[in-house]
PDB file of N, CA and C in Angstrom:
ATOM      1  N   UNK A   1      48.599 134.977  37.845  1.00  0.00           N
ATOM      2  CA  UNK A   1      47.671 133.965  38.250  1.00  0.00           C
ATOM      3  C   UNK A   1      46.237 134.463  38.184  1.00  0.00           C
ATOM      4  N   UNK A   2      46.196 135.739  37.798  1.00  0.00           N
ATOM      5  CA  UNK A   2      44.673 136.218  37.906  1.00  0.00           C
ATOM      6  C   UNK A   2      44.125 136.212  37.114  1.00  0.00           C
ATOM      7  N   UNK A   3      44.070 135.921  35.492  1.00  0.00           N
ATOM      8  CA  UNK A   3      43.781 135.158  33.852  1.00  0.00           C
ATOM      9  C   UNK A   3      43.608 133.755  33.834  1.00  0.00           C
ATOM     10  N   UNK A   4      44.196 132.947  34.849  1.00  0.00           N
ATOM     11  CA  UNK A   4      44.425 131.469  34.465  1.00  0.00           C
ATOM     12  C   UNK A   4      42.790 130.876  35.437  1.00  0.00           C
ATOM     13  N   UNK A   5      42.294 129.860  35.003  1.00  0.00           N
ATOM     14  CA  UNK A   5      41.325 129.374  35.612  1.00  0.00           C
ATOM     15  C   UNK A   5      41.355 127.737  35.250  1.00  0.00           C
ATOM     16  N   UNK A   6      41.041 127.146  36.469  1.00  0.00           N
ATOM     17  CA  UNK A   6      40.865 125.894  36.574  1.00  0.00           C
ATOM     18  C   UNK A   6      40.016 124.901  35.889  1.00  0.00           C
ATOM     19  N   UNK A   7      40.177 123.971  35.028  1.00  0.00           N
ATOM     20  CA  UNK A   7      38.930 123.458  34.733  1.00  0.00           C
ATOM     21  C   UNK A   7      38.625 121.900  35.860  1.00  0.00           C
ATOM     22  N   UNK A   8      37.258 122.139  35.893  1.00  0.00           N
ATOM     23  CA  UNK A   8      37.151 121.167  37.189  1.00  0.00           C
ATOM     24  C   UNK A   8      36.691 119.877  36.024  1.00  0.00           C
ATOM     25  N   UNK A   9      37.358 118.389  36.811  1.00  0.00           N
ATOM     26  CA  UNK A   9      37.263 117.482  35.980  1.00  0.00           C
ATOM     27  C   UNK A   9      35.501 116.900  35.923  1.00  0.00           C
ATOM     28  N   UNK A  10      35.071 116.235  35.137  1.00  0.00           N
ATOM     29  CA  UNK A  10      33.967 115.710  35.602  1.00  0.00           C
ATOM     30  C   UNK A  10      33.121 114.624  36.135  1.00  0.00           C
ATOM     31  N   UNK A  11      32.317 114.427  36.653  1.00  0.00           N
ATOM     32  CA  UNK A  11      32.050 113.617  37.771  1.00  0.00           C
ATOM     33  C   UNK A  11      31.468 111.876  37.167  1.00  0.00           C
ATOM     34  N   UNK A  12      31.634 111.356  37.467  1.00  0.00           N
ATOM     35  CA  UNK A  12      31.645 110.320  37.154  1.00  0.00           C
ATOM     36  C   UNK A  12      30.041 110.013  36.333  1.00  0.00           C
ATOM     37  N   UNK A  13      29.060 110.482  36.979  1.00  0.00           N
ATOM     38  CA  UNK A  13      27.874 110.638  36.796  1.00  0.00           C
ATOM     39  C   UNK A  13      27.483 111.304  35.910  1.00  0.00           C
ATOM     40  N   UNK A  14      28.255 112.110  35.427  1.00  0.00           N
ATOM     41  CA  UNK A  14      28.178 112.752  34.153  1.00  0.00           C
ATOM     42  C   UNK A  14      28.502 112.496  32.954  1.00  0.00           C
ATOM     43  N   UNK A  15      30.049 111.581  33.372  1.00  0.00           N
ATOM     44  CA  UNK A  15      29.953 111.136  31.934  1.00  0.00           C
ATOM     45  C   UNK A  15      29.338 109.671  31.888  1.00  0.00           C
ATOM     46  N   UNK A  16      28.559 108.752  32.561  1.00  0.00           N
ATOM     47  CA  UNK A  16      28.161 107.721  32.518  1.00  0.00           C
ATOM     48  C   UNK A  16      26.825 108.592  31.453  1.00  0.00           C
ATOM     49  N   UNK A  17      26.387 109.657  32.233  1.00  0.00           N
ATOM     50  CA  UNK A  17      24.826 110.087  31.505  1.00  0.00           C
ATOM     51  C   UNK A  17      25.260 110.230  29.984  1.00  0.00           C
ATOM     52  N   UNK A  18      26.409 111.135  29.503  1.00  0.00           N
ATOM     53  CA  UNK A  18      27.084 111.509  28.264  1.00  0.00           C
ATOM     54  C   UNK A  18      27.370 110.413  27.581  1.00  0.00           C
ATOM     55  N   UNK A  19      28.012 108.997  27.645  1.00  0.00           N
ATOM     56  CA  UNK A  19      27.775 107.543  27.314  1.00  0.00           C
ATOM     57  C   UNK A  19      26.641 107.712  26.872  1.00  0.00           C
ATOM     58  N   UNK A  20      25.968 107.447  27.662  1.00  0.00           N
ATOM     59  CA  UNK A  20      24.157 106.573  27.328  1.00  0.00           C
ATOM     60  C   UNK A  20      23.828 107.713  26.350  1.00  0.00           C
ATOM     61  N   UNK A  21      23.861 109.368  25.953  1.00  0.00           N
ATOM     62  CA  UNK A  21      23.476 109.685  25.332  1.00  0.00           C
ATOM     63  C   UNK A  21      23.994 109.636  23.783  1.00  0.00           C
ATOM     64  N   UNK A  22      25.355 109.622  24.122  1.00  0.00           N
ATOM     65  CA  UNK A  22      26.430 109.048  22.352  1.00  0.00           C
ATOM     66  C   UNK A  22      25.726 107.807  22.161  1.00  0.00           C
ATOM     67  N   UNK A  23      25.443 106.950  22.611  1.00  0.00           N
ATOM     68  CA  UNK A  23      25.056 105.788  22.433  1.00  0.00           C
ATOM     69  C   UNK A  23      23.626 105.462  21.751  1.00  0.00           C
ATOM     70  N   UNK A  24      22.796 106.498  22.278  1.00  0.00           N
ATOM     71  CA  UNK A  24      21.298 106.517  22.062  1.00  0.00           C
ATOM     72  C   UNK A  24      21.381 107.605  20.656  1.00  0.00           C
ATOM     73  N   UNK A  25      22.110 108.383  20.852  1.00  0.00           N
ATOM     74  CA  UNK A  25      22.016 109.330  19.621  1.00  0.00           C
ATOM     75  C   UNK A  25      23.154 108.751  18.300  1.00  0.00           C
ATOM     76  N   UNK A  26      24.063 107.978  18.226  1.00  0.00           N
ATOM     77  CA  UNK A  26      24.596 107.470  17.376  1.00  0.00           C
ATOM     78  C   UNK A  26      25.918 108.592  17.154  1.00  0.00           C
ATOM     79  N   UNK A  27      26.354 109.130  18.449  1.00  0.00           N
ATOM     80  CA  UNK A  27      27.678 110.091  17.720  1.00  0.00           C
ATOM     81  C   UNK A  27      28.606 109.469  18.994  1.00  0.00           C
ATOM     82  N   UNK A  28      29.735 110.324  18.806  1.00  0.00           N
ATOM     83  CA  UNK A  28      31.149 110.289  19.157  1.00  0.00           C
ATOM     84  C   UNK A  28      30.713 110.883  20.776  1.00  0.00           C
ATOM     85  N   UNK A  29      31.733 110.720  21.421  1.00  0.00           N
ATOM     86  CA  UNK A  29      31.846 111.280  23.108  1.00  0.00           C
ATOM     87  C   UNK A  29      33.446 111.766  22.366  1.00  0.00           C
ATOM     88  N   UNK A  30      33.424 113.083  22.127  1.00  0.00           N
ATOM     89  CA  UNK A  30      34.971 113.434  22.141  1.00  0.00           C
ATOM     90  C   UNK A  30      35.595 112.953  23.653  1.00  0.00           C
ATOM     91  N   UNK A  31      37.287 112.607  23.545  1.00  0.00           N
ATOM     92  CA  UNK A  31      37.757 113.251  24.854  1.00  0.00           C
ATOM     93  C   UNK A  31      38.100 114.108  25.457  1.00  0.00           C
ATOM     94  N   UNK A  32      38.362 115.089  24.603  1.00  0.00           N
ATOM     95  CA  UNK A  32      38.502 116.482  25.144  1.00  0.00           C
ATOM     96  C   UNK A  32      37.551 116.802  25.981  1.00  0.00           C
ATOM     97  N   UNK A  33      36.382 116.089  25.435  1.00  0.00           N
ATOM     98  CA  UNK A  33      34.739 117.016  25.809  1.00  0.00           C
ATOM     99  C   UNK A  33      35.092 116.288  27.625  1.00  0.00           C
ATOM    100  N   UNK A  34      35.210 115.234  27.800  1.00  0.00           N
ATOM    101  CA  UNK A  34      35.368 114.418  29.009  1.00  0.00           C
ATOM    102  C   UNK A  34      36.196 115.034  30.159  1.00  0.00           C
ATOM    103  N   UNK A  35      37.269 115.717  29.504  1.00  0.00           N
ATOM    104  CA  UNK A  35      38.042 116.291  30.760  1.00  0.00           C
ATOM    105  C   UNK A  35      37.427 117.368  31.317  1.00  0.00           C
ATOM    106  N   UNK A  36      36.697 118.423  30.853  1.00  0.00           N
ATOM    107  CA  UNK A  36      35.997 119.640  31.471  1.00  0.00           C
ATOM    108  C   UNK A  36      34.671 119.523  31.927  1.00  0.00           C
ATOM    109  N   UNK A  37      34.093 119.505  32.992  1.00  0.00           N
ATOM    110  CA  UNK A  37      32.729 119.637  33.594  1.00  0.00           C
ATOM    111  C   UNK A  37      31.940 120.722  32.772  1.00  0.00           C
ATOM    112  N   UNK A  38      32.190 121.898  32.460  1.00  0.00           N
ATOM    113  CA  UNK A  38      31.355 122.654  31.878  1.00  0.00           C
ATOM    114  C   UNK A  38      31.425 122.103  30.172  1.00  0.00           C
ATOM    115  N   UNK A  39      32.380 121.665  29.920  1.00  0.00           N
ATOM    116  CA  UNK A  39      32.594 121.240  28.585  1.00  0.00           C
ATOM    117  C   UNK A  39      31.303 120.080  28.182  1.00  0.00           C
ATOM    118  N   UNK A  40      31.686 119.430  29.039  1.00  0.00           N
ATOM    119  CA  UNK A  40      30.511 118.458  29.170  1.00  0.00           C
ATOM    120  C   UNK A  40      29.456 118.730  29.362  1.00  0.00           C
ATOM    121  N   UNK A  41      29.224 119.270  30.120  1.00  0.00           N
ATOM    122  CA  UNK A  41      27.760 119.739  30.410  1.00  0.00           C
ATOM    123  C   UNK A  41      27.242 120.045  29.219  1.00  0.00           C
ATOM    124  N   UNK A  42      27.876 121.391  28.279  1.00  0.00           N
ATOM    125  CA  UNK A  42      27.336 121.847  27.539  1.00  0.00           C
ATOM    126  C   UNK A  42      26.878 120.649  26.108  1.00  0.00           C
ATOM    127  N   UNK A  43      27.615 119.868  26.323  1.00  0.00           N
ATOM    128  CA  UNK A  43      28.144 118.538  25.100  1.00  0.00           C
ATOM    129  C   UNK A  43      26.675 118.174  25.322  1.00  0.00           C
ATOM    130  N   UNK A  44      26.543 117.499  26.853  1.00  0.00           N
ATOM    131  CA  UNK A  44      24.974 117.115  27.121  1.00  0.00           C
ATOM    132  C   UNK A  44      23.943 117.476  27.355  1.00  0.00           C
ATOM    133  N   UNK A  45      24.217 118.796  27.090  1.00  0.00           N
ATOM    134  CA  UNK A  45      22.580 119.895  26.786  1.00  0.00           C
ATOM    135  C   UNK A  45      22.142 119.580  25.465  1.00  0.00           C
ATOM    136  N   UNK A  46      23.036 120.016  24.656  1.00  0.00           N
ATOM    137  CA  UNK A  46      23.021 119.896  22.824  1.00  0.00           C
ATOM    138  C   UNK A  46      22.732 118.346  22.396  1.00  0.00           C
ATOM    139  N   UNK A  47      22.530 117.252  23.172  1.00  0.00           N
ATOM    140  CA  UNK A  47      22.750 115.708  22.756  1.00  0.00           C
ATOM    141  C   UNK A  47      20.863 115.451  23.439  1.00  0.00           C
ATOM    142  N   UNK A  48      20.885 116.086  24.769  1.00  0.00           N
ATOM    143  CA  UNK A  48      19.741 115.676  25.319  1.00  0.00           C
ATOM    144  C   UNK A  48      18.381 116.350  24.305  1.00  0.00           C
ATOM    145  N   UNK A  49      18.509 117.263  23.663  1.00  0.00           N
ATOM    146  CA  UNK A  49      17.510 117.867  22.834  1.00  0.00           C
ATOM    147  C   UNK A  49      17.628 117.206  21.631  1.00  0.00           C
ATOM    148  N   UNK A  50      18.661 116.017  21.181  1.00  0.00           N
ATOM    149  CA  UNK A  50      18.436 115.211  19.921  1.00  0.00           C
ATOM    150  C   UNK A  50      17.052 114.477  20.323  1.00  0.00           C
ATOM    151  N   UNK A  51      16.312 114.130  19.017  1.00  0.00           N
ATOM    152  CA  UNK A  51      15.568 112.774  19.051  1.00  0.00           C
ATOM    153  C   UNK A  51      16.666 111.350  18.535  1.00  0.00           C
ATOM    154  N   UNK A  52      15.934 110.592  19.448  1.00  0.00           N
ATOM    155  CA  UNK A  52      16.982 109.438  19.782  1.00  0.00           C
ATOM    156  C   UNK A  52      16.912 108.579  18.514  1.00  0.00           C
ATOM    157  N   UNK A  53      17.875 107.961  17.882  1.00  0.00           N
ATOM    158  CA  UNK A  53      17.835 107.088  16.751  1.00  0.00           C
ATOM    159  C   UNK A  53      17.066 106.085  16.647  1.00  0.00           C
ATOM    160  N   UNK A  54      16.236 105.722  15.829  1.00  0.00           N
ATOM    161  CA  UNK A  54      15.770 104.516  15.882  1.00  0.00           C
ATOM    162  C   UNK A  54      15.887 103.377  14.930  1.00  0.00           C
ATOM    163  N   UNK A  55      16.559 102.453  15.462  1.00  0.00           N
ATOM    164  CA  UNK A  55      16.983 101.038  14.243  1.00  0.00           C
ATOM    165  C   UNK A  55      16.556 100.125  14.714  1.00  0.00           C
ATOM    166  N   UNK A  56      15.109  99.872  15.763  1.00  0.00           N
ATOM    167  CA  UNK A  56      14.644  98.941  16.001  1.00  0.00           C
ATOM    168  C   UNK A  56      13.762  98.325  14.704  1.00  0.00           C
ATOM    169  N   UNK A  57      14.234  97.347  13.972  1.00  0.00           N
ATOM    170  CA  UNK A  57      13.789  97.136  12.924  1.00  0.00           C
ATOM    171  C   UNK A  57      12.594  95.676  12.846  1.00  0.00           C
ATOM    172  N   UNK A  58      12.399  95.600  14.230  1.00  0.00           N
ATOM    173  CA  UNK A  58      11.789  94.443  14.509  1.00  0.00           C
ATOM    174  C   UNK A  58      10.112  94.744  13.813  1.00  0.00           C
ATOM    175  N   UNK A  59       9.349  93.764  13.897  1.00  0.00           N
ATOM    176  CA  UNK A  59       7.812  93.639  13.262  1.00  0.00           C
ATOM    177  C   UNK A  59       6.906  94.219  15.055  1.00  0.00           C
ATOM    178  N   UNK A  60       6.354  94.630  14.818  1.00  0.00           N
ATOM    179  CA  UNK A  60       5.550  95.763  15.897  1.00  0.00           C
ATOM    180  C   UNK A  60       4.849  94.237  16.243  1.00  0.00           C
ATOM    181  N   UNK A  61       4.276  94.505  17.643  1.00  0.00           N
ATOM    182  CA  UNK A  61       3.146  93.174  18.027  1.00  0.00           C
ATOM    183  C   UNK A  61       2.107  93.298  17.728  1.00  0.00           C
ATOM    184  N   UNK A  62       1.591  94.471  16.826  1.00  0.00           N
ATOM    185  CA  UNK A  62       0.090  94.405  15.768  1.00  0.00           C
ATOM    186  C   UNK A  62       0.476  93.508  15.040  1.00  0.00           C
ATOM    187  N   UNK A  63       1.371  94.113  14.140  1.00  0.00           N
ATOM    188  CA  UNK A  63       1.982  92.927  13.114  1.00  0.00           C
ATOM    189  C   UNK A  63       2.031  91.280  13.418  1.00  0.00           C
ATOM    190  N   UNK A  64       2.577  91.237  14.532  1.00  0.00           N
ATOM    191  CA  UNK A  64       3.279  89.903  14.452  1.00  0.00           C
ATOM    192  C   UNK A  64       1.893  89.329  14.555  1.00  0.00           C
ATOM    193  N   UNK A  65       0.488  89.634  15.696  1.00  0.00           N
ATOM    194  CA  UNK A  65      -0.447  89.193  16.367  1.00  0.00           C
ATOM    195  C   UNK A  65      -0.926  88.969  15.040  1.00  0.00           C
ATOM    196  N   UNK A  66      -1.174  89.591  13.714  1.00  0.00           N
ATOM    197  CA  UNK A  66      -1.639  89.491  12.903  1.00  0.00           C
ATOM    198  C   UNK A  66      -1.239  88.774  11.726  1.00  0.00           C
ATOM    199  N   UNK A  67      -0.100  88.442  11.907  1.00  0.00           N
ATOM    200  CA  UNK A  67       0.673  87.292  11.192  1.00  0.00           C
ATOM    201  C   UNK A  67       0.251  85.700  11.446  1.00  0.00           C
ATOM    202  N   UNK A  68       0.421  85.341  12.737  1.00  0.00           N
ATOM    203  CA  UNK A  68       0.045  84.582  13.306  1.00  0.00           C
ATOM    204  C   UNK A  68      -1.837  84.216  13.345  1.00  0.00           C
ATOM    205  N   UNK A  69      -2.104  85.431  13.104  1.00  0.00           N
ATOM    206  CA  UNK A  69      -3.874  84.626  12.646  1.00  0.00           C
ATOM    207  C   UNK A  69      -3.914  84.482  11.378  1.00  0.00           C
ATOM    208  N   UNK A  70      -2.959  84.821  11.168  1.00  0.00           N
ATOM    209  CA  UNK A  70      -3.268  84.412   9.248  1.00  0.00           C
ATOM    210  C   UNK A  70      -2.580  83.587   9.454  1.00  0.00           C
ATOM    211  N   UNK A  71      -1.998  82.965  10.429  1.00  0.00           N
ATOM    212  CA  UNK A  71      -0.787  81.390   9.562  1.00  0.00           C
ATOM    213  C   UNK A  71      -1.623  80.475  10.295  1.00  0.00           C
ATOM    214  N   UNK A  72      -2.332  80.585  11.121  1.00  0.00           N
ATOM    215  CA  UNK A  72      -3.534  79.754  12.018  1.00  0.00           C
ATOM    216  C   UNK A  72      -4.533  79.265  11.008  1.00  0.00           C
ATOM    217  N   UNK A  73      -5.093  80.591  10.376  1.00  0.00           N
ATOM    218  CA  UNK A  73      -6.123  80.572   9.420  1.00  0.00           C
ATOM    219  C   UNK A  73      -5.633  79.522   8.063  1.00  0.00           C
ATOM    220  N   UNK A  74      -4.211  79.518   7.577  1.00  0.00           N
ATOM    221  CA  UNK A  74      -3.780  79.716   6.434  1.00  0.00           C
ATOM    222  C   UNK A  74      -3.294  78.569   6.789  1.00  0.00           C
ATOM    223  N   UNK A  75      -3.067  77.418   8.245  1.00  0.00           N
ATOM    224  CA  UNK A  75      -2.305  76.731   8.560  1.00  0.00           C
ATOM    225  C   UNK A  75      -0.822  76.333   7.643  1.00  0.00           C
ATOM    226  N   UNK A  76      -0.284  77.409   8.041  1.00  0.00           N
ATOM    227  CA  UNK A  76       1.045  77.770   8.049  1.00  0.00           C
ATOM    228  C   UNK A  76       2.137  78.156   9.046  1.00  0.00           C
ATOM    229  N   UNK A  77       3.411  78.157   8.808  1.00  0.00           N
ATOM    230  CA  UNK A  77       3.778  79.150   9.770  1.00  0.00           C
ATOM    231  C   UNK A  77       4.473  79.819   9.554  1.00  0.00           C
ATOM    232  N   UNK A  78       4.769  80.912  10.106  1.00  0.00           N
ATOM    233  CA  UNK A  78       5.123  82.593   9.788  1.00  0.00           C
ATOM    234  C   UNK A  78       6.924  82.003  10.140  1.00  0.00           C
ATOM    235  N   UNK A  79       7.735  82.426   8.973  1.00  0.00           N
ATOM    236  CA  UNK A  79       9.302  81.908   8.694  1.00  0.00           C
ATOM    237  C   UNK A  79       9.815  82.906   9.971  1.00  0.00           C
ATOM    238  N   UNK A  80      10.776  82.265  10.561  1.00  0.00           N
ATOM    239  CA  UNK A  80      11.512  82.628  11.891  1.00  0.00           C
ATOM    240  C   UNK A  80      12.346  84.144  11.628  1.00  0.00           C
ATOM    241  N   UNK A  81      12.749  84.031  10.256  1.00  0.00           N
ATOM    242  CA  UNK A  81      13.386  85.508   9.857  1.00  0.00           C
ATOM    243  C   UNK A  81      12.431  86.764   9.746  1.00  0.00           C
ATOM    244  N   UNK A  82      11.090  86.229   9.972  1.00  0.00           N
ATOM    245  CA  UNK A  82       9.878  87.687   9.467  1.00  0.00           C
ATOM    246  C   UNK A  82       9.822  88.252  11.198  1.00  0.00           C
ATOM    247  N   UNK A  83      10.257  87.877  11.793  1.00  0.00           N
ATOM    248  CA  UNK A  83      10.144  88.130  12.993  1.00  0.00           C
ATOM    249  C   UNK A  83      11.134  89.190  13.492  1.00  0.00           C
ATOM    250  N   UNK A  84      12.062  88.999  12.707  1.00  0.00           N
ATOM    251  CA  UNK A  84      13.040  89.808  13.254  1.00  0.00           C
ATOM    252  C   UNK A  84      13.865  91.180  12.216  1.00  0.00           C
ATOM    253  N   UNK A  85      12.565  91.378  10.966  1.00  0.00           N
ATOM    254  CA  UNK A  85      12.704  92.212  10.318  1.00  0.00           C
ATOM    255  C   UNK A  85      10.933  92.773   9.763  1.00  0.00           C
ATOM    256  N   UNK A  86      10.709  93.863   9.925  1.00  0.00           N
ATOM    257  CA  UNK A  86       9.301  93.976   9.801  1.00  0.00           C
ATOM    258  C   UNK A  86       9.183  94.419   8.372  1.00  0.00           C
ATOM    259  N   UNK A  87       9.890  94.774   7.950  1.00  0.00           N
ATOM    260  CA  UNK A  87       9.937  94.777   5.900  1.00  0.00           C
ATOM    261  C   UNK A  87       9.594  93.368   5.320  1.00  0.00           C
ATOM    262  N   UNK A  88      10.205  92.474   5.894  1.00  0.00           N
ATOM    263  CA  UNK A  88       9.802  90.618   5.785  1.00  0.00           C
ATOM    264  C   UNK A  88       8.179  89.952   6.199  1.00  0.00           C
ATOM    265  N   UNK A  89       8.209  90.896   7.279  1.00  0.00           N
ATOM    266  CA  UNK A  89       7.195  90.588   8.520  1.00  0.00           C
ATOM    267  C   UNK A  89       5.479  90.883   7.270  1.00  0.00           C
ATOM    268  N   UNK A  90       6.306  92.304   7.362  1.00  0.00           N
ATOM    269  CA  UNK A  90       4.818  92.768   5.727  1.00  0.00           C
ATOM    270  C   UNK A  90       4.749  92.347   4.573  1.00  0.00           C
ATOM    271  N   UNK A  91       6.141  91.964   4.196  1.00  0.00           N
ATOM    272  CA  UNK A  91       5.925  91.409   2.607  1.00  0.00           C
ATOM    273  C   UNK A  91       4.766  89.684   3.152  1.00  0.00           C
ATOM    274  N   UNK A  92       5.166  89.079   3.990  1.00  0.00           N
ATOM    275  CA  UNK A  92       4.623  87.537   4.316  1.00  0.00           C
ATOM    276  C   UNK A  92       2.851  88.005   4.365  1.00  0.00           C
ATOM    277  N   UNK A  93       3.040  88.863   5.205  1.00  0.00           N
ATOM    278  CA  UNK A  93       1.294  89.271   5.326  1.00  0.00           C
ATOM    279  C   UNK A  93       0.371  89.584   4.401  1.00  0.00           C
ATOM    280  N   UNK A  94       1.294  90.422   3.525  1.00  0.00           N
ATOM    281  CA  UNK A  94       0.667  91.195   1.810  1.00  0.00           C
ATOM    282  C   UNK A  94       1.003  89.626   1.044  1.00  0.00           C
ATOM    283  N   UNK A  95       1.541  88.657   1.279  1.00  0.00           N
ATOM    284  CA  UNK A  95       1.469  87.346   0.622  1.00  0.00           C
ATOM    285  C   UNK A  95       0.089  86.495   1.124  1.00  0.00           C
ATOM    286  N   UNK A  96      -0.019  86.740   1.912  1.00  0.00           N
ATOM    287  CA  UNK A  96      -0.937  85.565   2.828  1.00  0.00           C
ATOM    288  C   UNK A  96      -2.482  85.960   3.005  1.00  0.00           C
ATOM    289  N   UNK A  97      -2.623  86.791   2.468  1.00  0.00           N
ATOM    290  CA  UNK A  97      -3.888  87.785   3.303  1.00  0.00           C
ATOM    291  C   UNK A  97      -5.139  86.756   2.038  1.00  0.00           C
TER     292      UNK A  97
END
């Protein structure tokens, strides 16, 4: 019994934090990693030093503010899909200017 050691499970709070970080960083939560507290821990040292993914692909509110004075100006209006892709959002503006 003096080789064998316990692994302590982990706390609820830990893996809620380990979630939000698979989630924000775009990878896997092994389960293995879930049953060991130190396992984890270490999982969410190595995850917390990622930079977080970004696929917010929306038009920035420079953009949009500036869309909208050109469709004022241009009396037009800015198509409901440029809104919700900012590659769209710029092609309409580099059209309109």
């Amino acid at each position: 019994m003096e080789g064998t050691t316990f692994a302590l499970p982990a706390t609820p709070k830990q893996v809620a934090y380990a979630r939000a970080l698979a989630l924000r960083n775009g990878t896997l939560l092994p389960v293995e990693v879930q049953q060991d507290r130190r396992a984890l821990s270490s999982w969410i040292n190595g995850q917390a030093r990622l930079k977080p993914l970004t696929h917010d692909n929306r038009p920035s509110s420079k953009q949009v503010a500036f869309a909208e004075k050109l469709a004022r100006i241009k009396r037009r209006a800015v198509p409901e899909e440029c809104f919700r892709d900012k590659g769209l959002m710029s092609k309409w503006i580099d059209g309109n200017r």
